[in-house]
C-alpha atoms as a PDB file:
ATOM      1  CA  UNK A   1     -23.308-136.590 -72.193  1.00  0.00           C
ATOM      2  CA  UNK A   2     -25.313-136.271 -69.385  1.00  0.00           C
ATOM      3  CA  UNK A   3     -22.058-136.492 -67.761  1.00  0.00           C
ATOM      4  CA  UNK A   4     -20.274-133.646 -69.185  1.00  0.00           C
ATOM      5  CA  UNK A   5     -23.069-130.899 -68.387  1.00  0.00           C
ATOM      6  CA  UNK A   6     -22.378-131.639 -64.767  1.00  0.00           C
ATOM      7  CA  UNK A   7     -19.174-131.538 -65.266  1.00  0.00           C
ATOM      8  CA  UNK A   8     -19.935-127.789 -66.631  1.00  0.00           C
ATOM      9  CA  UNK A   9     -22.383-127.066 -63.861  1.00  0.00           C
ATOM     10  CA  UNK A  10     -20.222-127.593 -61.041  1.00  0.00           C
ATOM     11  CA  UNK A  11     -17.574-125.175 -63.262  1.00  0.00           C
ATOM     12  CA  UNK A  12     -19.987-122.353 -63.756  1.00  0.00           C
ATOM     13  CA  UNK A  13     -21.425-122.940 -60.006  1.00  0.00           C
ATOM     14  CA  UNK A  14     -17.752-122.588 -59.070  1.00  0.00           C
ATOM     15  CA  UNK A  15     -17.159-119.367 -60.948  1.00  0.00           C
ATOM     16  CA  UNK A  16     -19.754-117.933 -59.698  1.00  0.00           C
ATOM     17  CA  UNK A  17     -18.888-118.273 -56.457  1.00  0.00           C
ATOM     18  CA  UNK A  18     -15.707-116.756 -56.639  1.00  0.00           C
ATOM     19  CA  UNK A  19     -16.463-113.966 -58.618  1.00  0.00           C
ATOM     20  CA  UNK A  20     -19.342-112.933 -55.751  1.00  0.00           C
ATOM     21  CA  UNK A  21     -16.723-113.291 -52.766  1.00  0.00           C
ATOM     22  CA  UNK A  22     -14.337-110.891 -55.000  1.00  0.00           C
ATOM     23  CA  UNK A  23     -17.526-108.600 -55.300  1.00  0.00           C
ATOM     24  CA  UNK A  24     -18.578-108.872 -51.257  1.00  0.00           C
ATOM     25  CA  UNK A  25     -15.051-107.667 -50.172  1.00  0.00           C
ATOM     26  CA  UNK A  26     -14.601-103.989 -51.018  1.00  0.00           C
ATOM     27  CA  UNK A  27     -17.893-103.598 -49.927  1.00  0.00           C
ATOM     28  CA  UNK A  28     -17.089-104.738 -46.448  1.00  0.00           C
ATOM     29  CA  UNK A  29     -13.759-102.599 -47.130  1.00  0.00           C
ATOM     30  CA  UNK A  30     -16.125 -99.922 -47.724  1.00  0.00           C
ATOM     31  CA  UNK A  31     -18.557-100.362 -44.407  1.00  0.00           C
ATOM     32  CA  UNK A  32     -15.387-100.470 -42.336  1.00  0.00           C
ATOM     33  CA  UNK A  33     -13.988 -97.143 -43.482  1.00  0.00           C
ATOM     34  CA  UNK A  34     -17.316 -95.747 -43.043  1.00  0.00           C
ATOM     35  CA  UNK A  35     -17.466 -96.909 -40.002  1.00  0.00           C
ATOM     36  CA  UNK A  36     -13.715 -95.903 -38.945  1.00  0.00           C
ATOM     37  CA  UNK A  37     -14.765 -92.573 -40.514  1.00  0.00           C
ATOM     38  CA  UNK A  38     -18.078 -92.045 -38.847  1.00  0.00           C
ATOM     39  CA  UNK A  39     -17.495 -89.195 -35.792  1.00  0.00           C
ATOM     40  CA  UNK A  40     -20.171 -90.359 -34.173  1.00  0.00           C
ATOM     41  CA  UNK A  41     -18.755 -93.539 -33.581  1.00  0.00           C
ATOM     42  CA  UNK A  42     -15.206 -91.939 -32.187  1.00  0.00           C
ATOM     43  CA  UNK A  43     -14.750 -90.745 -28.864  1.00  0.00           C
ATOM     44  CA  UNK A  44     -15.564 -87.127 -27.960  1.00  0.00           C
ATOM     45  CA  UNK A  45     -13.192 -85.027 -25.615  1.00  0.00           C
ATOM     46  CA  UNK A  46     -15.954 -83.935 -22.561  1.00  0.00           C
ATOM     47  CA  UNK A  47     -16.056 -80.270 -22.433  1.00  0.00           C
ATOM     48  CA  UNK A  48     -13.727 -79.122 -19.109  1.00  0.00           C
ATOM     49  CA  UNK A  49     -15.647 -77.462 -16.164  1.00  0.00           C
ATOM     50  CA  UNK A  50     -15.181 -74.033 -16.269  1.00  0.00           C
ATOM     51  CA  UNK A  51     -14.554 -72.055 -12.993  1.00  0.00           C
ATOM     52  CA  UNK A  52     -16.851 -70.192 -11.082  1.00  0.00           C
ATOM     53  CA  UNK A  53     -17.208 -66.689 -11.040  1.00  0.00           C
ATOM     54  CA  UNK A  54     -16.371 -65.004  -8.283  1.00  0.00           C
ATOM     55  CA  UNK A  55     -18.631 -62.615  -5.741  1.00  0.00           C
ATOM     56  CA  UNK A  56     -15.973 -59.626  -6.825  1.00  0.00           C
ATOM     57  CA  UNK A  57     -16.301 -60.747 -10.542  1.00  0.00           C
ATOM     58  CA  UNK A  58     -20.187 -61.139 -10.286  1.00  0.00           C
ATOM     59  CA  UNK A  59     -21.103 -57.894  -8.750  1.00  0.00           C
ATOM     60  CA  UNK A  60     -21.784 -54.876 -10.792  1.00  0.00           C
ATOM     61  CA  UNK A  61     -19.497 -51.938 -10.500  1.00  0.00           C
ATOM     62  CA  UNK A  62     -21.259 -48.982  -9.105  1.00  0.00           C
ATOM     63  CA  UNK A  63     -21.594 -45.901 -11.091  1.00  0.00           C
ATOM     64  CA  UNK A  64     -18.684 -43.240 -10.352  1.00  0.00           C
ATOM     65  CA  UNK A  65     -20.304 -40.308  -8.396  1.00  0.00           C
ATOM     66  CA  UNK A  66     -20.498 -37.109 -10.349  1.00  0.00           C
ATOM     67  CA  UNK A  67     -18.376 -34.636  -8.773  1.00  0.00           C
ATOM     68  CA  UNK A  68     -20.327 -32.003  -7.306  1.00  0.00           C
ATOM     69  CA  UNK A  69     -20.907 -28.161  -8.907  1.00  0.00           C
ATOM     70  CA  UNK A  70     -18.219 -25.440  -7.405  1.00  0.00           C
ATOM     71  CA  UNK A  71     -19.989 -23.020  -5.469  1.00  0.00           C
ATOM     72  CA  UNK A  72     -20.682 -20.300  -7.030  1.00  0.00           C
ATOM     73  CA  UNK A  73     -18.711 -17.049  -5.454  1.00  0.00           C
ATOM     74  CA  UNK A  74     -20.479 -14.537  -2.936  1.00  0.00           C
ATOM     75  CA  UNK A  75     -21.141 -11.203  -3.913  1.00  0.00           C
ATOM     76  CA  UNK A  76     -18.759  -8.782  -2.037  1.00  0.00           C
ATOM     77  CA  UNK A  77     -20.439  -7.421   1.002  1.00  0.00           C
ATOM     78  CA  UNK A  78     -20.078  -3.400   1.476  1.00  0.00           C
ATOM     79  CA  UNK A  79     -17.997  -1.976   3.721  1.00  0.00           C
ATOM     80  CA  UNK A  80     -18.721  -2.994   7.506  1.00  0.00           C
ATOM     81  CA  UNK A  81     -21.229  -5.782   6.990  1.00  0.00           C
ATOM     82  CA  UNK A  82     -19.096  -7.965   9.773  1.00  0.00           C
ATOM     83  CA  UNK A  83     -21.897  -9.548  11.123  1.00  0.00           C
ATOM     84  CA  UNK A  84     -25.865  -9.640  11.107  1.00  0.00           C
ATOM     85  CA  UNK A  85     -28.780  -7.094   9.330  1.00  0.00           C
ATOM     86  CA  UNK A  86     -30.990  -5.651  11.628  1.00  0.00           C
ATOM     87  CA  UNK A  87     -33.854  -3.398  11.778  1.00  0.00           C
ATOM     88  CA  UNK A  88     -33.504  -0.204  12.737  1.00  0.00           C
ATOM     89  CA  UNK A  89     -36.426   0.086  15.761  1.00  0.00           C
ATOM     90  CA  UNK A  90     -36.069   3.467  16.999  1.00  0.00           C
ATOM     91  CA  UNK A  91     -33.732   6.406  17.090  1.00  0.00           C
ATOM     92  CA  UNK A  92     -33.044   7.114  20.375  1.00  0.00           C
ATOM     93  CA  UNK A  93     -30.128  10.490  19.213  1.00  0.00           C
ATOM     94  CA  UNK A  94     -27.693  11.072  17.085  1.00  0.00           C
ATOM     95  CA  UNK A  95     -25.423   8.300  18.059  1.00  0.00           C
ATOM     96  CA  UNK A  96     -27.938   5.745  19.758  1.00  0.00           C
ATOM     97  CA  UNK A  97     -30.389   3.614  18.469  1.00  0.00           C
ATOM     98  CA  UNK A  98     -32.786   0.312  19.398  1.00  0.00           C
ATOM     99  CA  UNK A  99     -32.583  -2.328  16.679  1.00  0.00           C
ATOM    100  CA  UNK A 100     -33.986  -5.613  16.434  1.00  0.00           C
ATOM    101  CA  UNK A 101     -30.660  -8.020  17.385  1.00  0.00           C
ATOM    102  CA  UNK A 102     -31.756 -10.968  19.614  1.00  0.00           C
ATOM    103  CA  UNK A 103     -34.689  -8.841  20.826  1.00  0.00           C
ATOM    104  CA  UNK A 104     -35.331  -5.392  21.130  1.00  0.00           C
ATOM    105  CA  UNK A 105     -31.580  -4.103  21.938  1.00  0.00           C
ATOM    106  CA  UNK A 106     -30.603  -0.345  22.221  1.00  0.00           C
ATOM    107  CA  UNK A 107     -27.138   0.411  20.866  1.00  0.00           C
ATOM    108  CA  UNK A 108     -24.528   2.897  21.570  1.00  0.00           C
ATOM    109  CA  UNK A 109     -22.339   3.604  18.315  1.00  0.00           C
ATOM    110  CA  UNK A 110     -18.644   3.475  18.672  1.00  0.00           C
ATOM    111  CA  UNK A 111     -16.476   6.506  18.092  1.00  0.00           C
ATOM    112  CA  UNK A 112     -18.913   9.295  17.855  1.00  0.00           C
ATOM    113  CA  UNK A 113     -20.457  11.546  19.851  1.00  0.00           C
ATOM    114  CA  UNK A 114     -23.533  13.877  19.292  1.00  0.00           C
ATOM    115  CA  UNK A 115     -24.892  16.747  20.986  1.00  0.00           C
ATOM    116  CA  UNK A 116     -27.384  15.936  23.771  1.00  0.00           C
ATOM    117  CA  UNK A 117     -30.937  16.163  23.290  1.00  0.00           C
ATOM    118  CA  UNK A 118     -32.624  13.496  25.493  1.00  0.00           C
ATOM    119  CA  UNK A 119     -30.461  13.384  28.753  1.00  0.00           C
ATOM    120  CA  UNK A 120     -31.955  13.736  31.767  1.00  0.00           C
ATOM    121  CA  UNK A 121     -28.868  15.148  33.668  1.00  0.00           C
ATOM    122  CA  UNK A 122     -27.957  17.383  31.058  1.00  0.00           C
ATOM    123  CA  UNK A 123     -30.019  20.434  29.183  1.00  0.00           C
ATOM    124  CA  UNK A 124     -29.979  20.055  25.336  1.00  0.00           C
ATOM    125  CA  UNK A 125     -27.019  21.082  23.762  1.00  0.00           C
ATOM    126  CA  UNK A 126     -26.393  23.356  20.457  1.00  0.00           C
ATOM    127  CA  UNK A 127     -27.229  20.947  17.272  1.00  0.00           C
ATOM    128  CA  UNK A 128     -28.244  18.558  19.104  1.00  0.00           C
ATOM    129  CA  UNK A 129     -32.118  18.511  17.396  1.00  0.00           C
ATOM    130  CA  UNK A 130     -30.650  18.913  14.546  1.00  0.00           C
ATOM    131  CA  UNK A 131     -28.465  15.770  14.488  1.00  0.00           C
ATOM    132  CA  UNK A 132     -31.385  13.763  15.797  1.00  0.00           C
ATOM    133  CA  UNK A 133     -33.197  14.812  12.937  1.00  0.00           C
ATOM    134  CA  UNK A 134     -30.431  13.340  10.581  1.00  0.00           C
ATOM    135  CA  UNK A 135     -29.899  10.132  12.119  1.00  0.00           C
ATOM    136  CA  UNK A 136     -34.199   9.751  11.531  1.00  0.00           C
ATOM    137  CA  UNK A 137     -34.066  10.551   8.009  1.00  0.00           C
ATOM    138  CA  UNK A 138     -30.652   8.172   7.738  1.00  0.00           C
ATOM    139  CA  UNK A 139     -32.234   5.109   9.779  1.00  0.00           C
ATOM    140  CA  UNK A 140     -35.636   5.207   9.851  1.00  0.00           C
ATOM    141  CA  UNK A 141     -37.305   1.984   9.043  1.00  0.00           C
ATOM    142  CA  UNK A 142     -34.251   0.646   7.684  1.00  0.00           C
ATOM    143  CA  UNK A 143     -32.273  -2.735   8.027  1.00  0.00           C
ATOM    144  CA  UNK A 144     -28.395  -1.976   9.003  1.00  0.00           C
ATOM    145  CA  UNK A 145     -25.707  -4.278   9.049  1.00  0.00           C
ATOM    146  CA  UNK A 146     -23.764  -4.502  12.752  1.00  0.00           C
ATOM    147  CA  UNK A 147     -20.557  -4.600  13.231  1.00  0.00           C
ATOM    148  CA  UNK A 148     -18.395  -4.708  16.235  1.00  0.00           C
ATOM    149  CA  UNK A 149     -14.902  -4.607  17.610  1.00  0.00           C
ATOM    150  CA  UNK A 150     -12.870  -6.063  19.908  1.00  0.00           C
ATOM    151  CA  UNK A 151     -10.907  -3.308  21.111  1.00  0.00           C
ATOM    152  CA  UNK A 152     -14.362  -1.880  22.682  1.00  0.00           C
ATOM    153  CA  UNK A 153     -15.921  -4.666  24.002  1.00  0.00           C
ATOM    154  CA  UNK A 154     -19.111  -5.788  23.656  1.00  0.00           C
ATOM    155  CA  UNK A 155     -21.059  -3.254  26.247  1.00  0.00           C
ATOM    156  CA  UNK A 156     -20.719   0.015  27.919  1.00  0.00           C
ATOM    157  CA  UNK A 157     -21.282   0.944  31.388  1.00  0.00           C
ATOM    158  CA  UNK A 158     -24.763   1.718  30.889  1.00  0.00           C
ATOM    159  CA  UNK A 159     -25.234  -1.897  29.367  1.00  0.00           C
ATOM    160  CA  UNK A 160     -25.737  -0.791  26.275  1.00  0.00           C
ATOM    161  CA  UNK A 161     -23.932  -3.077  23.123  1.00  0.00           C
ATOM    162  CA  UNK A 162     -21.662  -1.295  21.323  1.00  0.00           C
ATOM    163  CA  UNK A 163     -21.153  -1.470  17.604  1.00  0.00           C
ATOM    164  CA  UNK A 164     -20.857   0.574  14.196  1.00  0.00           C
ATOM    165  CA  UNK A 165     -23.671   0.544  11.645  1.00  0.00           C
ATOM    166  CA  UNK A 166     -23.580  -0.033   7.889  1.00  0.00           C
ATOM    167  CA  UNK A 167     -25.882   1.888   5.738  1.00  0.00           C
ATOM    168  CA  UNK A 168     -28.036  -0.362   3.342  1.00  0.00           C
ATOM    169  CA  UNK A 169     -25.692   2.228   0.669  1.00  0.00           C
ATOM    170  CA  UNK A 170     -22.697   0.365   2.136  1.00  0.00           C
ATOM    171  CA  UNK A 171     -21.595   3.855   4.071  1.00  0.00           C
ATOM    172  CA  UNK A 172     -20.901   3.799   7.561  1.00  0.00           C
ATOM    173  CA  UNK A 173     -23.576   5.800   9.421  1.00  0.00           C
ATOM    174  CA  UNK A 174     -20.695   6.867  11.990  1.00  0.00           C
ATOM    175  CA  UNK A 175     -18.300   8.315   9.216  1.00  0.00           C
ATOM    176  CA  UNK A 176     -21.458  10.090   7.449  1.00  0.00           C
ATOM    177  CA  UNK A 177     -22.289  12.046  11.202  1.00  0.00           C
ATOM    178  CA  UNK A 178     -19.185  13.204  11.174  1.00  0.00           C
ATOM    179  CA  UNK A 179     -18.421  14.295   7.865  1.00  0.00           C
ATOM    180  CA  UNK A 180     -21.917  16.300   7.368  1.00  0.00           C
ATOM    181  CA  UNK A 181     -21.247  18.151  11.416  1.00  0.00           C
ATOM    182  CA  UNK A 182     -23.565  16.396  13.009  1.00  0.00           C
ATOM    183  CA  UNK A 183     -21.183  14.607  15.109  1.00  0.00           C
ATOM    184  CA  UNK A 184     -17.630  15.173  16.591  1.00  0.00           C
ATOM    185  CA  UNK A 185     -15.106  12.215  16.753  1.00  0.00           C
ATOM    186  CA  UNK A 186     -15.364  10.603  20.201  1.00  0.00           C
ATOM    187  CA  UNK A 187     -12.327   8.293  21.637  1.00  0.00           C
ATOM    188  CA  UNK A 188     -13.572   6.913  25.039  1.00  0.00           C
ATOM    189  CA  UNK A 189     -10.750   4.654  26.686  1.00  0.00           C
ATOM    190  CA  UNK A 190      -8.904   2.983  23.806  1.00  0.00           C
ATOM    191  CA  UNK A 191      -8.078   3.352  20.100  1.00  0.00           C
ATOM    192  CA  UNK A 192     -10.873   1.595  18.139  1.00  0.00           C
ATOM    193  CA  UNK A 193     -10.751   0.540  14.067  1.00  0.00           C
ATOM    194  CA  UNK A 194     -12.250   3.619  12.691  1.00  0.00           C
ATOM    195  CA  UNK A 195     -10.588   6.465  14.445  1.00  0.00           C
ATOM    196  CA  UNK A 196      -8.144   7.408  11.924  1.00  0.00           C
ATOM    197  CA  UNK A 197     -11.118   7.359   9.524  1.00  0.00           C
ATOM    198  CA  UNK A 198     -13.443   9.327  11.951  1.00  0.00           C
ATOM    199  CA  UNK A 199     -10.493  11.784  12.930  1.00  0.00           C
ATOM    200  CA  UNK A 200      -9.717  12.930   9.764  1.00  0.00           C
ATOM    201  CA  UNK A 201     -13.527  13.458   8.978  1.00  0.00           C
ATOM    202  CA  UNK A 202     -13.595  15.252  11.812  1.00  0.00           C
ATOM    203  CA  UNK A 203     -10.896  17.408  10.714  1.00  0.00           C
ATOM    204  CA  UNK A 204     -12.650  18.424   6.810  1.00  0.00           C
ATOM    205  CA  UNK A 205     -15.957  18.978   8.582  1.00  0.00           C
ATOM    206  CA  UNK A 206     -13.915  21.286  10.728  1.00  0.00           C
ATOM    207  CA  UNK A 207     -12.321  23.091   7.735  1.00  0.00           C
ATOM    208  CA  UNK A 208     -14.973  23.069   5.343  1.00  0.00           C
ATOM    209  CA  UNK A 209     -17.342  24.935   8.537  1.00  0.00           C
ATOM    210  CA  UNK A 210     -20.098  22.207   8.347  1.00  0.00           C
ATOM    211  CA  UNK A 211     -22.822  21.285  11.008  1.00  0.00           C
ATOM    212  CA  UNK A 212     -22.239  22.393  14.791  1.00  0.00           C
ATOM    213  CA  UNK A 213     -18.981  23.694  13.824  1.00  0.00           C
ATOM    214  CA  UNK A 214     -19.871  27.078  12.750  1.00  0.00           C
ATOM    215  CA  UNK A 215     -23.196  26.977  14.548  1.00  0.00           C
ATOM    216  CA  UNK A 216     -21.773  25.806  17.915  1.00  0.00           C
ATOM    217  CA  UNK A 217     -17.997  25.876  17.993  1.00  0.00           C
ATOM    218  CA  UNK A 218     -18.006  21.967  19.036  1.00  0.00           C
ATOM    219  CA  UNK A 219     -19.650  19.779  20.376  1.00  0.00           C
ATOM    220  CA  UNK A 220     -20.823  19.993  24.298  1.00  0.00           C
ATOM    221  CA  UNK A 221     -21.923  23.648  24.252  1.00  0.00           C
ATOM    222  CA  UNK A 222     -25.688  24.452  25.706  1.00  0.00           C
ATOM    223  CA  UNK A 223     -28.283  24.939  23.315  1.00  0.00           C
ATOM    224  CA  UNK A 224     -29.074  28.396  24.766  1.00  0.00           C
ATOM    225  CA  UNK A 225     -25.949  30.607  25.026  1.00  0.00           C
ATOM    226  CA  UNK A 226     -26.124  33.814  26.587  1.00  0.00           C
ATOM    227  CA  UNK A 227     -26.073  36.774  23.738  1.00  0.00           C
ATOM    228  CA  UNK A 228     -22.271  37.888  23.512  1.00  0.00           C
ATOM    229  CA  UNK A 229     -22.224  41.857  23.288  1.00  0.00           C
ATOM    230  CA  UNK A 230     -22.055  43.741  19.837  1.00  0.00           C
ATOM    231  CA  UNK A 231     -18.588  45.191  19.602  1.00  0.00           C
ATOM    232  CA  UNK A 232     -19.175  48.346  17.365  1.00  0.00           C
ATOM    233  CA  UNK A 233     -15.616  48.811  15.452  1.00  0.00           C
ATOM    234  CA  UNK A 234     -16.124  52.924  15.748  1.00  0.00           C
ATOM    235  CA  UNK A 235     -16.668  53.193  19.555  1.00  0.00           C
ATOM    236  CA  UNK A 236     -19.760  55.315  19.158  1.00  0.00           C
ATOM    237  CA  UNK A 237     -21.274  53.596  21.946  1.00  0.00           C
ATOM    238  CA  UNK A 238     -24.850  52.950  22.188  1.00  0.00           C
ATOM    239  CA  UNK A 239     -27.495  50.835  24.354  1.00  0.00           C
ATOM    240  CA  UNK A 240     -24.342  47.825  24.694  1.00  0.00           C
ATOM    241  CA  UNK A 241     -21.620  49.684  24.328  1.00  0.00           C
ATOM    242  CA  UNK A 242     -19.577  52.104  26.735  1.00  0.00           C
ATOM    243  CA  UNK A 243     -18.655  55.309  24.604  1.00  0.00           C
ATOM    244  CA  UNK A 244     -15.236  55.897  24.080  1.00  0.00           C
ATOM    245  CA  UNK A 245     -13.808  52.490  23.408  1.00  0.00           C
ATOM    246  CA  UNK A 246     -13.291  50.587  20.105  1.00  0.00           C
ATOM    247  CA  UNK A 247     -13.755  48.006  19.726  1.00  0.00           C
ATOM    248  CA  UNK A 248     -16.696  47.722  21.668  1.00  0.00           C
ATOM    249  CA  UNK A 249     -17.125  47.349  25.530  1.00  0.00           C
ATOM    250  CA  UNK A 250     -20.212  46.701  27.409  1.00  0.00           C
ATOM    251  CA  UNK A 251     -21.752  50.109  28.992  1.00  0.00           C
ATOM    252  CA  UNK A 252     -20.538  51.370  32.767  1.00  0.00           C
ATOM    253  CA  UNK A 253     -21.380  48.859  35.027  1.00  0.00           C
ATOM    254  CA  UNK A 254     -19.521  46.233  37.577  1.00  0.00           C
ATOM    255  CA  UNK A 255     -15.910  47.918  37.331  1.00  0.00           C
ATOM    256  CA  UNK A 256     -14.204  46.545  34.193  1.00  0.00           C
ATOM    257  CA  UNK A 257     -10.388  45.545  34.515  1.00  0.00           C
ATOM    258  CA  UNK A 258      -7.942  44.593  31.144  1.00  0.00           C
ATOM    259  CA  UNK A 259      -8.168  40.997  32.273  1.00  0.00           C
ATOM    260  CA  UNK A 260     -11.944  40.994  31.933  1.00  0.00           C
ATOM    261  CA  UNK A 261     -11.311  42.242  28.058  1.00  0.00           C
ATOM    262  CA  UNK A 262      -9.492  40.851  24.545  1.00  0.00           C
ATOM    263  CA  UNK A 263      -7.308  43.787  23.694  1.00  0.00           C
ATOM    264  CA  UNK A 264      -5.761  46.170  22.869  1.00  0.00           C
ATOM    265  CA  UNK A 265      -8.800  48.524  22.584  1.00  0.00           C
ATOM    266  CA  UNK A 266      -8.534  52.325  21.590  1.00  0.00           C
ATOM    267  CA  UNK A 267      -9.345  54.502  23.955  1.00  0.00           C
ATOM    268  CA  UNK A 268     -11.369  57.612  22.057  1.00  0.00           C
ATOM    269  CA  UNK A 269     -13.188  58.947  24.632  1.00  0.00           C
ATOM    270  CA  UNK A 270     -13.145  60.057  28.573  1.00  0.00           C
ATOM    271  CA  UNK A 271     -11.723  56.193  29.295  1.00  0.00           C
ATOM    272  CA  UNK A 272     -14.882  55.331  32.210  1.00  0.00           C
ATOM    273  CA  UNK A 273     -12.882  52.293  32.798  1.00  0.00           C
ATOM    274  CA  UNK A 274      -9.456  53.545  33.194  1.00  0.00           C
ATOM    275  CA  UNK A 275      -8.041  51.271  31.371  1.00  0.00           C
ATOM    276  CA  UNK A 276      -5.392  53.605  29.325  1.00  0.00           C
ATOM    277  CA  UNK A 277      -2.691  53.374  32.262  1.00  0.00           C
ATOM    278  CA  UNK A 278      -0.108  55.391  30.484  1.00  0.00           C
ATOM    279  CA  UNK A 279      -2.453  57.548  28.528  1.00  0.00           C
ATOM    280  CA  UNK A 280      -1.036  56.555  24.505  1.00  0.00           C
ATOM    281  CA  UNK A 281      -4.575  55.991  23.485  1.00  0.00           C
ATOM    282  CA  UNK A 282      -4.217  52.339  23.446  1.00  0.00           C
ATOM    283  CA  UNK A 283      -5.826  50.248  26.603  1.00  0.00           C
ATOM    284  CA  UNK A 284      -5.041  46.818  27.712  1.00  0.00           C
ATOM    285  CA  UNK A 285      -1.919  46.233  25.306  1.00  0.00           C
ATOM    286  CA  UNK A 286      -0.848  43.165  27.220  1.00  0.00           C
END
């Protein structure tokens, strides 16, 4: 009996053996797929290097520069402002002045000419205060604009610089003598820019009997003219007229010859100067 329960032992001990090897192996199947499975236990791929940046690539671009504001336009100058403003210093006559250009310099305007008043070669001449007085109430302690020209040159012979001047009411002072009478048009060698401009001034100060025209005739003429005699239409004579002669002669005196006289004159009286040659009543025809 004893015999057979060994027997049995063994049997059992034997089945039990098997059945835990059949157990064990799926669980080692198991660790091994785990294992297989388990990333950290597969090789990684090492990262490749990545290049460099260049100096080109690592520098900043610079900032585009803002494009700069258009200028904004000049007023338009007035007429003549060519070159600098000056102050007027002193008025010297009707066409020359001392302004303050590099210094104290005295000018001689181009293409006028005024009566004399401050020459010490020649006497004052007819309107010749009376333009002075205009150019001091046109330029008196004002600032002028220069301007030259070419054709004149830059001095005359007296070393004075010669130029126009602009009003500060953008008029040129030159054109404004001429056209109130106070100056006459004045061409001295060669043609110069304004002279069309200050010749036909010239010619509506002329006509419209302005300034020194009526006054003076022109420019040139002495201030002090000797009296011309009254010419009395009825040849009634009296203490500056010879009697018998209309229009008007001056009384006997140095002998009087047709030449000496604008005829013809009627003769209506005793004829003192024998001037009726063929006795019609009518002297100096011719």
């Amino acid at each position: 009996m004893w015999a057979v329960a060994a027997v049995l032992i063994i049997i059992i001990a034997a089945g039990a053996a098997g059945s835990s090897d059949d157990d064990s192996e799926p669980a080692a199947s198991q660790t091994t797929a785990v294992e297989q499975s388990d990333p950290a236990e597969e090789p990684s791929e090492e990262p490749s290097e990545e290049p460099k940046a260049t100096k080109k690539e690592t520098e900043k671009p610079k900032p585009k520069p803002e494009p700069e504001p258009e200028p904004k336009p000049k007023p338009e100058e007035p007429r003549g402002q060519l070159g600098p403003v000056v102050a007027v210093l002193a008025v010297v006559d009707g066409d020359t002045v001392t302004v303050d250009y590099k210094g104290e310099t005295t000018l001689r305007l181009i293409g006028i000419a005024t009566p004399e008043t401050v020459s010490p070669s020649v006497p004052d001449e007819c309107y010749g205060p009376q333009a002075s007085v205009e150019a001091h109430d046109l330029l008196d302690g004002e600032k002028v604009s220069l301007d030259f020209d070419g054709t004149q040159g830059r001095r005359d012979r007296y070393g004075r610089t010669l130029a126009y001047l602009t009003l500060p009411n953008g008029k040129d002072f030159g054109s404004t003598m001429i056209r109130k009478g106070y100056a006459i048009e004045y061409t001295y060698d060669a043609a110069y820019r304004h002279q069309a401009d200050y010749q036909a001034a010239e010619r509506k100060a002329k006509s419209a009997d302005r300034g020194l025209w009526p006054k003076c005739g022109g420019a040139d003429k002495p201030l002090h003219q000797p009296p011309k005699p009254d010419k009395k239409p009825d040849g009634g004579g009296g203490n500056n007229c010879a009697s018998g002669y209309s229009p008007c002669l001056p009384p006997p005196g140095p002998d009087l010859n047709c030449p000496d006289v604008d005829g013809p004159i009627k003769v209506t009286g005793s004829d003192p100067y024998e001037l009726d040659a063929d006795g019609d009543g009518i002297a100096c025809e011719t």
